[in-house]
N, C-alpha and C. Protein backbone atom coordinates (compact mmCIF):
# COMPACT_ATOMS: atom_id res chain seq x y z
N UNK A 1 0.84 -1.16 0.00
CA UNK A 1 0.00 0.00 0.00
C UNK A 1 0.90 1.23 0.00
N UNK A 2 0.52 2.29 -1.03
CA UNK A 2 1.26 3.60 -0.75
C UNK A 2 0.19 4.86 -0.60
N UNK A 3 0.67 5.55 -0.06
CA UNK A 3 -0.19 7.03 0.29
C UNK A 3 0.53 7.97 -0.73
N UNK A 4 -0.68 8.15 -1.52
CA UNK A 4 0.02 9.54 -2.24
C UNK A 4 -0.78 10.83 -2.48
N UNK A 5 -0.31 11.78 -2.79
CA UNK A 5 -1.21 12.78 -2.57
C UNK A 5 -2.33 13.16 -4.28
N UNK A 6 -3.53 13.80 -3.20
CA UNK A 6 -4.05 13.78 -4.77
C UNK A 6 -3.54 14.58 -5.85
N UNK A 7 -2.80 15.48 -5.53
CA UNK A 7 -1.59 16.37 -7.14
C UNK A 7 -1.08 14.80 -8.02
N UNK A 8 -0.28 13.95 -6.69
CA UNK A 8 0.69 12.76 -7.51
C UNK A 8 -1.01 12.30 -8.46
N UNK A 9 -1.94 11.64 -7.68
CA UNK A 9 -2.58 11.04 -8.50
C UNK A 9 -3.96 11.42 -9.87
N UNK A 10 -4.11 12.55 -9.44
CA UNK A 10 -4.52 13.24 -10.78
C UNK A 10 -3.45 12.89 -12.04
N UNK A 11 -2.11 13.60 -11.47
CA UNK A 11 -1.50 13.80 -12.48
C UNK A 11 -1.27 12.36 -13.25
N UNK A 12 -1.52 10.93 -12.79
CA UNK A 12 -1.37 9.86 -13.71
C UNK A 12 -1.88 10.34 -14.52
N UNK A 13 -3.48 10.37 -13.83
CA UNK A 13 -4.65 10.61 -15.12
C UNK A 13 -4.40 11.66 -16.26
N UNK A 14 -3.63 12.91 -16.13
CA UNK A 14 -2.96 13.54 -17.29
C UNK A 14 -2.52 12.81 -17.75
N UNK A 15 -1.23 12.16 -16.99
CA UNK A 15 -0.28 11.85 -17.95
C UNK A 15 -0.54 10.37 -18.98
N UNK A 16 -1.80 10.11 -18.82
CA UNK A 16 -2.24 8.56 -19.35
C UNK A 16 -3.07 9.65 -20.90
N UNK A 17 -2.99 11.15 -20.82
CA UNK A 17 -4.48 11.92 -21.45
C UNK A 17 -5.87 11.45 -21.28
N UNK A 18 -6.57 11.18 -19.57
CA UNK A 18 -7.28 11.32 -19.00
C UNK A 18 -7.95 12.67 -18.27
N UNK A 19 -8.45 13.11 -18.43
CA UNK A 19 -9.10 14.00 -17.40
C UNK A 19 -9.73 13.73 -16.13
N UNK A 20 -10.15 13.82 -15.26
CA UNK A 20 -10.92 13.06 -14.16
C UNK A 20 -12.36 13.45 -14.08
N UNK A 21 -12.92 12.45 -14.36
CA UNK A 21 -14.44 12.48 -14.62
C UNK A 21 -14.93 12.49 -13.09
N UNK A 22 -14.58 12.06 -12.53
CA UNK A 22 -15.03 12.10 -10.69
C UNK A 22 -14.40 11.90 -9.71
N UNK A 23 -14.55 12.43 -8.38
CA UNK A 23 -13.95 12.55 -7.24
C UNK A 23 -14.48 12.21 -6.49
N UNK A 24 -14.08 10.46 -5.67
CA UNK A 24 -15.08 10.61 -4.54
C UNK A 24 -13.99 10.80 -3.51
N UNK A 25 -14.61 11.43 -2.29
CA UNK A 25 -13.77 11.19 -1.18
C UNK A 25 -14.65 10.66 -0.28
N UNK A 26 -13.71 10.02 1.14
CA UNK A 26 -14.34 9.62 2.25
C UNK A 26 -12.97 9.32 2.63
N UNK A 27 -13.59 8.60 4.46
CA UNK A 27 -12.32 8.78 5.31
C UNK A 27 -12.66 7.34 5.83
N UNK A 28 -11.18 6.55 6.04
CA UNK A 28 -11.31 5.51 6.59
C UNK A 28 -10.52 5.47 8.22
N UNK A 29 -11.80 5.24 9.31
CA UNK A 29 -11.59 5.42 10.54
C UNK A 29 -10.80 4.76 11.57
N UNK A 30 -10.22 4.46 12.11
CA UNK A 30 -9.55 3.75 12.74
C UNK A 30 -9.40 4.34 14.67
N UNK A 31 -9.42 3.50 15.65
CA UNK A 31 -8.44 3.44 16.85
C UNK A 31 -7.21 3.51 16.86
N UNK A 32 -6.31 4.64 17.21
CA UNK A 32 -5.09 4.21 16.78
C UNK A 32 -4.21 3.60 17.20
N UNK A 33 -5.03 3.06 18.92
CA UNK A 33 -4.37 1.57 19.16
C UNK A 33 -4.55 0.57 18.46
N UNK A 34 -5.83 0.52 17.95
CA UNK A 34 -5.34 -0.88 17.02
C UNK A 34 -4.91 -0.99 15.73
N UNK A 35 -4.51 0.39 15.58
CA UNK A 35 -4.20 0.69 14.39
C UNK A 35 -2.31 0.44 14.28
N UNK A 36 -1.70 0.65 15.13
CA UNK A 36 -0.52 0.65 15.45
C UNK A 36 -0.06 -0.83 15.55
N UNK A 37 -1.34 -1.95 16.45
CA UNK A 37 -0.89 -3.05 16.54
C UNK A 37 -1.07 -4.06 15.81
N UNK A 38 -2.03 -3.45 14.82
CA UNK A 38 -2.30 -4.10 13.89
C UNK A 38 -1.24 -4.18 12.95
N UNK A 39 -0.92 -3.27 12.14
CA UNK A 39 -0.29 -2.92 10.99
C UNK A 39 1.40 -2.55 11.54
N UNK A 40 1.51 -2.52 12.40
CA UNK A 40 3.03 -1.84 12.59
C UNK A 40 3.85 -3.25 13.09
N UNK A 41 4.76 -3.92 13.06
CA UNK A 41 5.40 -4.56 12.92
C UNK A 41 5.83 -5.32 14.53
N UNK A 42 5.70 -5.90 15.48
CA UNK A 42 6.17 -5.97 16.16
C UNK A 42 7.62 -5.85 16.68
N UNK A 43 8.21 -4.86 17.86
CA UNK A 43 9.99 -5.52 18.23
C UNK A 43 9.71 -3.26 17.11
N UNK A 44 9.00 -2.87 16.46
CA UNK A 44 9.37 -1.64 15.96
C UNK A 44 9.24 -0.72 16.97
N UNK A 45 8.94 0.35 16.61
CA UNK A 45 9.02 1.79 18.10
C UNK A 45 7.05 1.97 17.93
N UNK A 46 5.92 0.90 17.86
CA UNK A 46 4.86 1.41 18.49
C UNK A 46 4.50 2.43 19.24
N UNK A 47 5.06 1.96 20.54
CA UNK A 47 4.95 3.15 21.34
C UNK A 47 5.05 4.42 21.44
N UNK A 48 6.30 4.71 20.61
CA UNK A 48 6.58 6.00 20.20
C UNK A 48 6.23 6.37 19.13
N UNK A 49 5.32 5.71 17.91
CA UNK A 49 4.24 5.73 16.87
C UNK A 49 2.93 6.53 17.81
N UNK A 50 2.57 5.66 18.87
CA UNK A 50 1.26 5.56 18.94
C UNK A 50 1.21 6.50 19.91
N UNK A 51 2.53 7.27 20.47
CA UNK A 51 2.86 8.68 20.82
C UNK A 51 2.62 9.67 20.71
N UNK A 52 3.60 9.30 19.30
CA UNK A 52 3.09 10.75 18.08
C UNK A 52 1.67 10.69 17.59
N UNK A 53 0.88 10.23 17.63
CA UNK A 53 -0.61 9.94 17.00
C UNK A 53 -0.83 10.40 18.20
N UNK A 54 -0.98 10.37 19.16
CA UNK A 54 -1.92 10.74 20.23
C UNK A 54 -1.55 12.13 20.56
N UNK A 55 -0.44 12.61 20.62
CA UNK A 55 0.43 14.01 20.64
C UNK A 55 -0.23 14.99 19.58
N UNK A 56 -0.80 14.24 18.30
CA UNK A 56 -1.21 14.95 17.11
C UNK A 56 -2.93 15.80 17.66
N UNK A 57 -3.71 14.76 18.54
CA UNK A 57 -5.18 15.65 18.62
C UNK A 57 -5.12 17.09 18.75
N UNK A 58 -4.43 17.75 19.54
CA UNK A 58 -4.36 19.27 19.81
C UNK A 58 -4.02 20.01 18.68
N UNK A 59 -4.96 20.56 17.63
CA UNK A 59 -4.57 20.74 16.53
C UNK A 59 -4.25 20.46 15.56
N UNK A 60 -4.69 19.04 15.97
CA UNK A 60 -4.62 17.89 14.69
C UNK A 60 -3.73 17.79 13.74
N UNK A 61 -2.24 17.92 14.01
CA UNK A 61 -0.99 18.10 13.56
C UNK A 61 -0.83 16.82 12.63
N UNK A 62 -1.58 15.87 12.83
CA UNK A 62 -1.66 14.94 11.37
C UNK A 62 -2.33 14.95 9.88
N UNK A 63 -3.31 16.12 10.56
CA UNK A 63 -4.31 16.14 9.38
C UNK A 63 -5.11 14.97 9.32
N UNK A 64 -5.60 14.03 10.15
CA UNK A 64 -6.91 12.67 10.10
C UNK A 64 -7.67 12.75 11.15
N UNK A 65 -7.69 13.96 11.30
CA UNK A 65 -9.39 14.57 12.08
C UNK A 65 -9.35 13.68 13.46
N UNK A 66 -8.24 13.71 13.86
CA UNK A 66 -7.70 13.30 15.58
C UNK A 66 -8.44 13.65 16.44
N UNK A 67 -9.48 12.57 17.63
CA UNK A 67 -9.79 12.83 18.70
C UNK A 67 -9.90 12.14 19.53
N UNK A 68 -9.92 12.59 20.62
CA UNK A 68 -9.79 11.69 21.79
C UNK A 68 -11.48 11.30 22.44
N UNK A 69 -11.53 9.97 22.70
CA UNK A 69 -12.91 9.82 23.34
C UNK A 69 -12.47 8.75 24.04
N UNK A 70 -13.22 8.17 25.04
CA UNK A 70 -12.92 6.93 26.23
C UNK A 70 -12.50 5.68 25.40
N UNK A 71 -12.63 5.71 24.31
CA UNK A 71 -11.87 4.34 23.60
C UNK A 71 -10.88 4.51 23.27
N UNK A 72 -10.02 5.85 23.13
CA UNK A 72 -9.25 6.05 22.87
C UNK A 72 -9.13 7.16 21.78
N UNK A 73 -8.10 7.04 20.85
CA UNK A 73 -7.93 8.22 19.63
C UNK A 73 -8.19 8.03 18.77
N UNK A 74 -9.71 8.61 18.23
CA UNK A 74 -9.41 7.75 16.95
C UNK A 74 -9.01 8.35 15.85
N UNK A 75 -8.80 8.10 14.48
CA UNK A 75 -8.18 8.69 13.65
C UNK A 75 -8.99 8.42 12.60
N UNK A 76 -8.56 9.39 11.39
CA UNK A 76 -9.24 8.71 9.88
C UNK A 76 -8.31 9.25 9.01
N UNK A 77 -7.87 8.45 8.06
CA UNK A 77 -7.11 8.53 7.08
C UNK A 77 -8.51 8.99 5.96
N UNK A 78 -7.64 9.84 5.19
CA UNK A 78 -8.76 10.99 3.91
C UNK A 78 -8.33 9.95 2.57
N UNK A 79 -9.54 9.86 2.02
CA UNK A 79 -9.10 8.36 0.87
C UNK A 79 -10.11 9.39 -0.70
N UNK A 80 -9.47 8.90 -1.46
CA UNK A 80 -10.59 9.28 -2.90
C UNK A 80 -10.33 8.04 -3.82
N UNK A 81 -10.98 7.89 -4.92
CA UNK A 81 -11.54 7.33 -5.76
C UNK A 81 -11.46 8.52 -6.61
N UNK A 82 -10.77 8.13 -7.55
CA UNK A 82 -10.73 8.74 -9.04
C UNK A 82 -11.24 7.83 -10.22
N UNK A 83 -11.67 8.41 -11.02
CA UNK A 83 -12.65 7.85 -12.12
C UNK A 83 -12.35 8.79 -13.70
N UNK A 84 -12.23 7.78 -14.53
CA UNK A 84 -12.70 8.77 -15.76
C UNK A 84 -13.05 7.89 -16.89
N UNK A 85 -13.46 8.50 -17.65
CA UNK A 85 -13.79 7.75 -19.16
C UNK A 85 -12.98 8.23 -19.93
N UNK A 86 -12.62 6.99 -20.51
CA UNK A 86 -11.56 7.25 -21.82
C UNK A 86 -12.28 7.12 -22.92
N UNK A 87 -12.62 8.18 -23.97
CA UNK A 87 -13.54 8.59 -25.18
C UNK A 87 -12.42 7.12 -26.26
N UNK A 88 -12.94 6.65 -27.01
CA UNK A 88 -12.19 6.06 -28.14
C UNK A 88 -12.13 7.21 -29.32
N UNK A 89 -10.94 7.29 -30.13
CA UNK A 89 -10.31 8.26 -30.97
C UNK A 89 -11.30 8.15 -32.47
């Protein structure tokens, strides 16, 4: 899996001579305890991952709409769906 930003991924769609016919967005939510223990590797620096994620709510210094509630922090990663039609020549 890679994260890229939507400039990188429009610009495929130029560079294929696509335009982008649609934009969806939505956010995929997560705990970011189990987000850390899930996906992060065991024996790595978790802790000090799941640090900085929790350090981030005050101003939401991550940008994934960081908050704290009795389950913990949760987070959401910002996702889109790009779409287009390619006309035949």
């Amino acid at each position: 899996m890679e994260f890229r930003t939507l400039g990188f991924l429009s610009g495929l769609f130029s560079d294929a001579g696509l335009g982008v016919h649609a934009a969806g967005r939505f956010q995929v939510p997560y705990l970011a305890h189990e987000l850390v223990a899930r996906y992060f590797p065991a024996g790595d620096d978790r802790v000090g991952l799941l640090k900085l994620i929790e350090g981030s709510v005050t101003g939401d210094l991550l940008g994934m709409n960081a908050r704290t509630t009795e389950r913990g922090v949760h987070i959401a990663f910002q996702a889109v769906v790009l779409s287009a039609i390619r006309r035949e020549a």
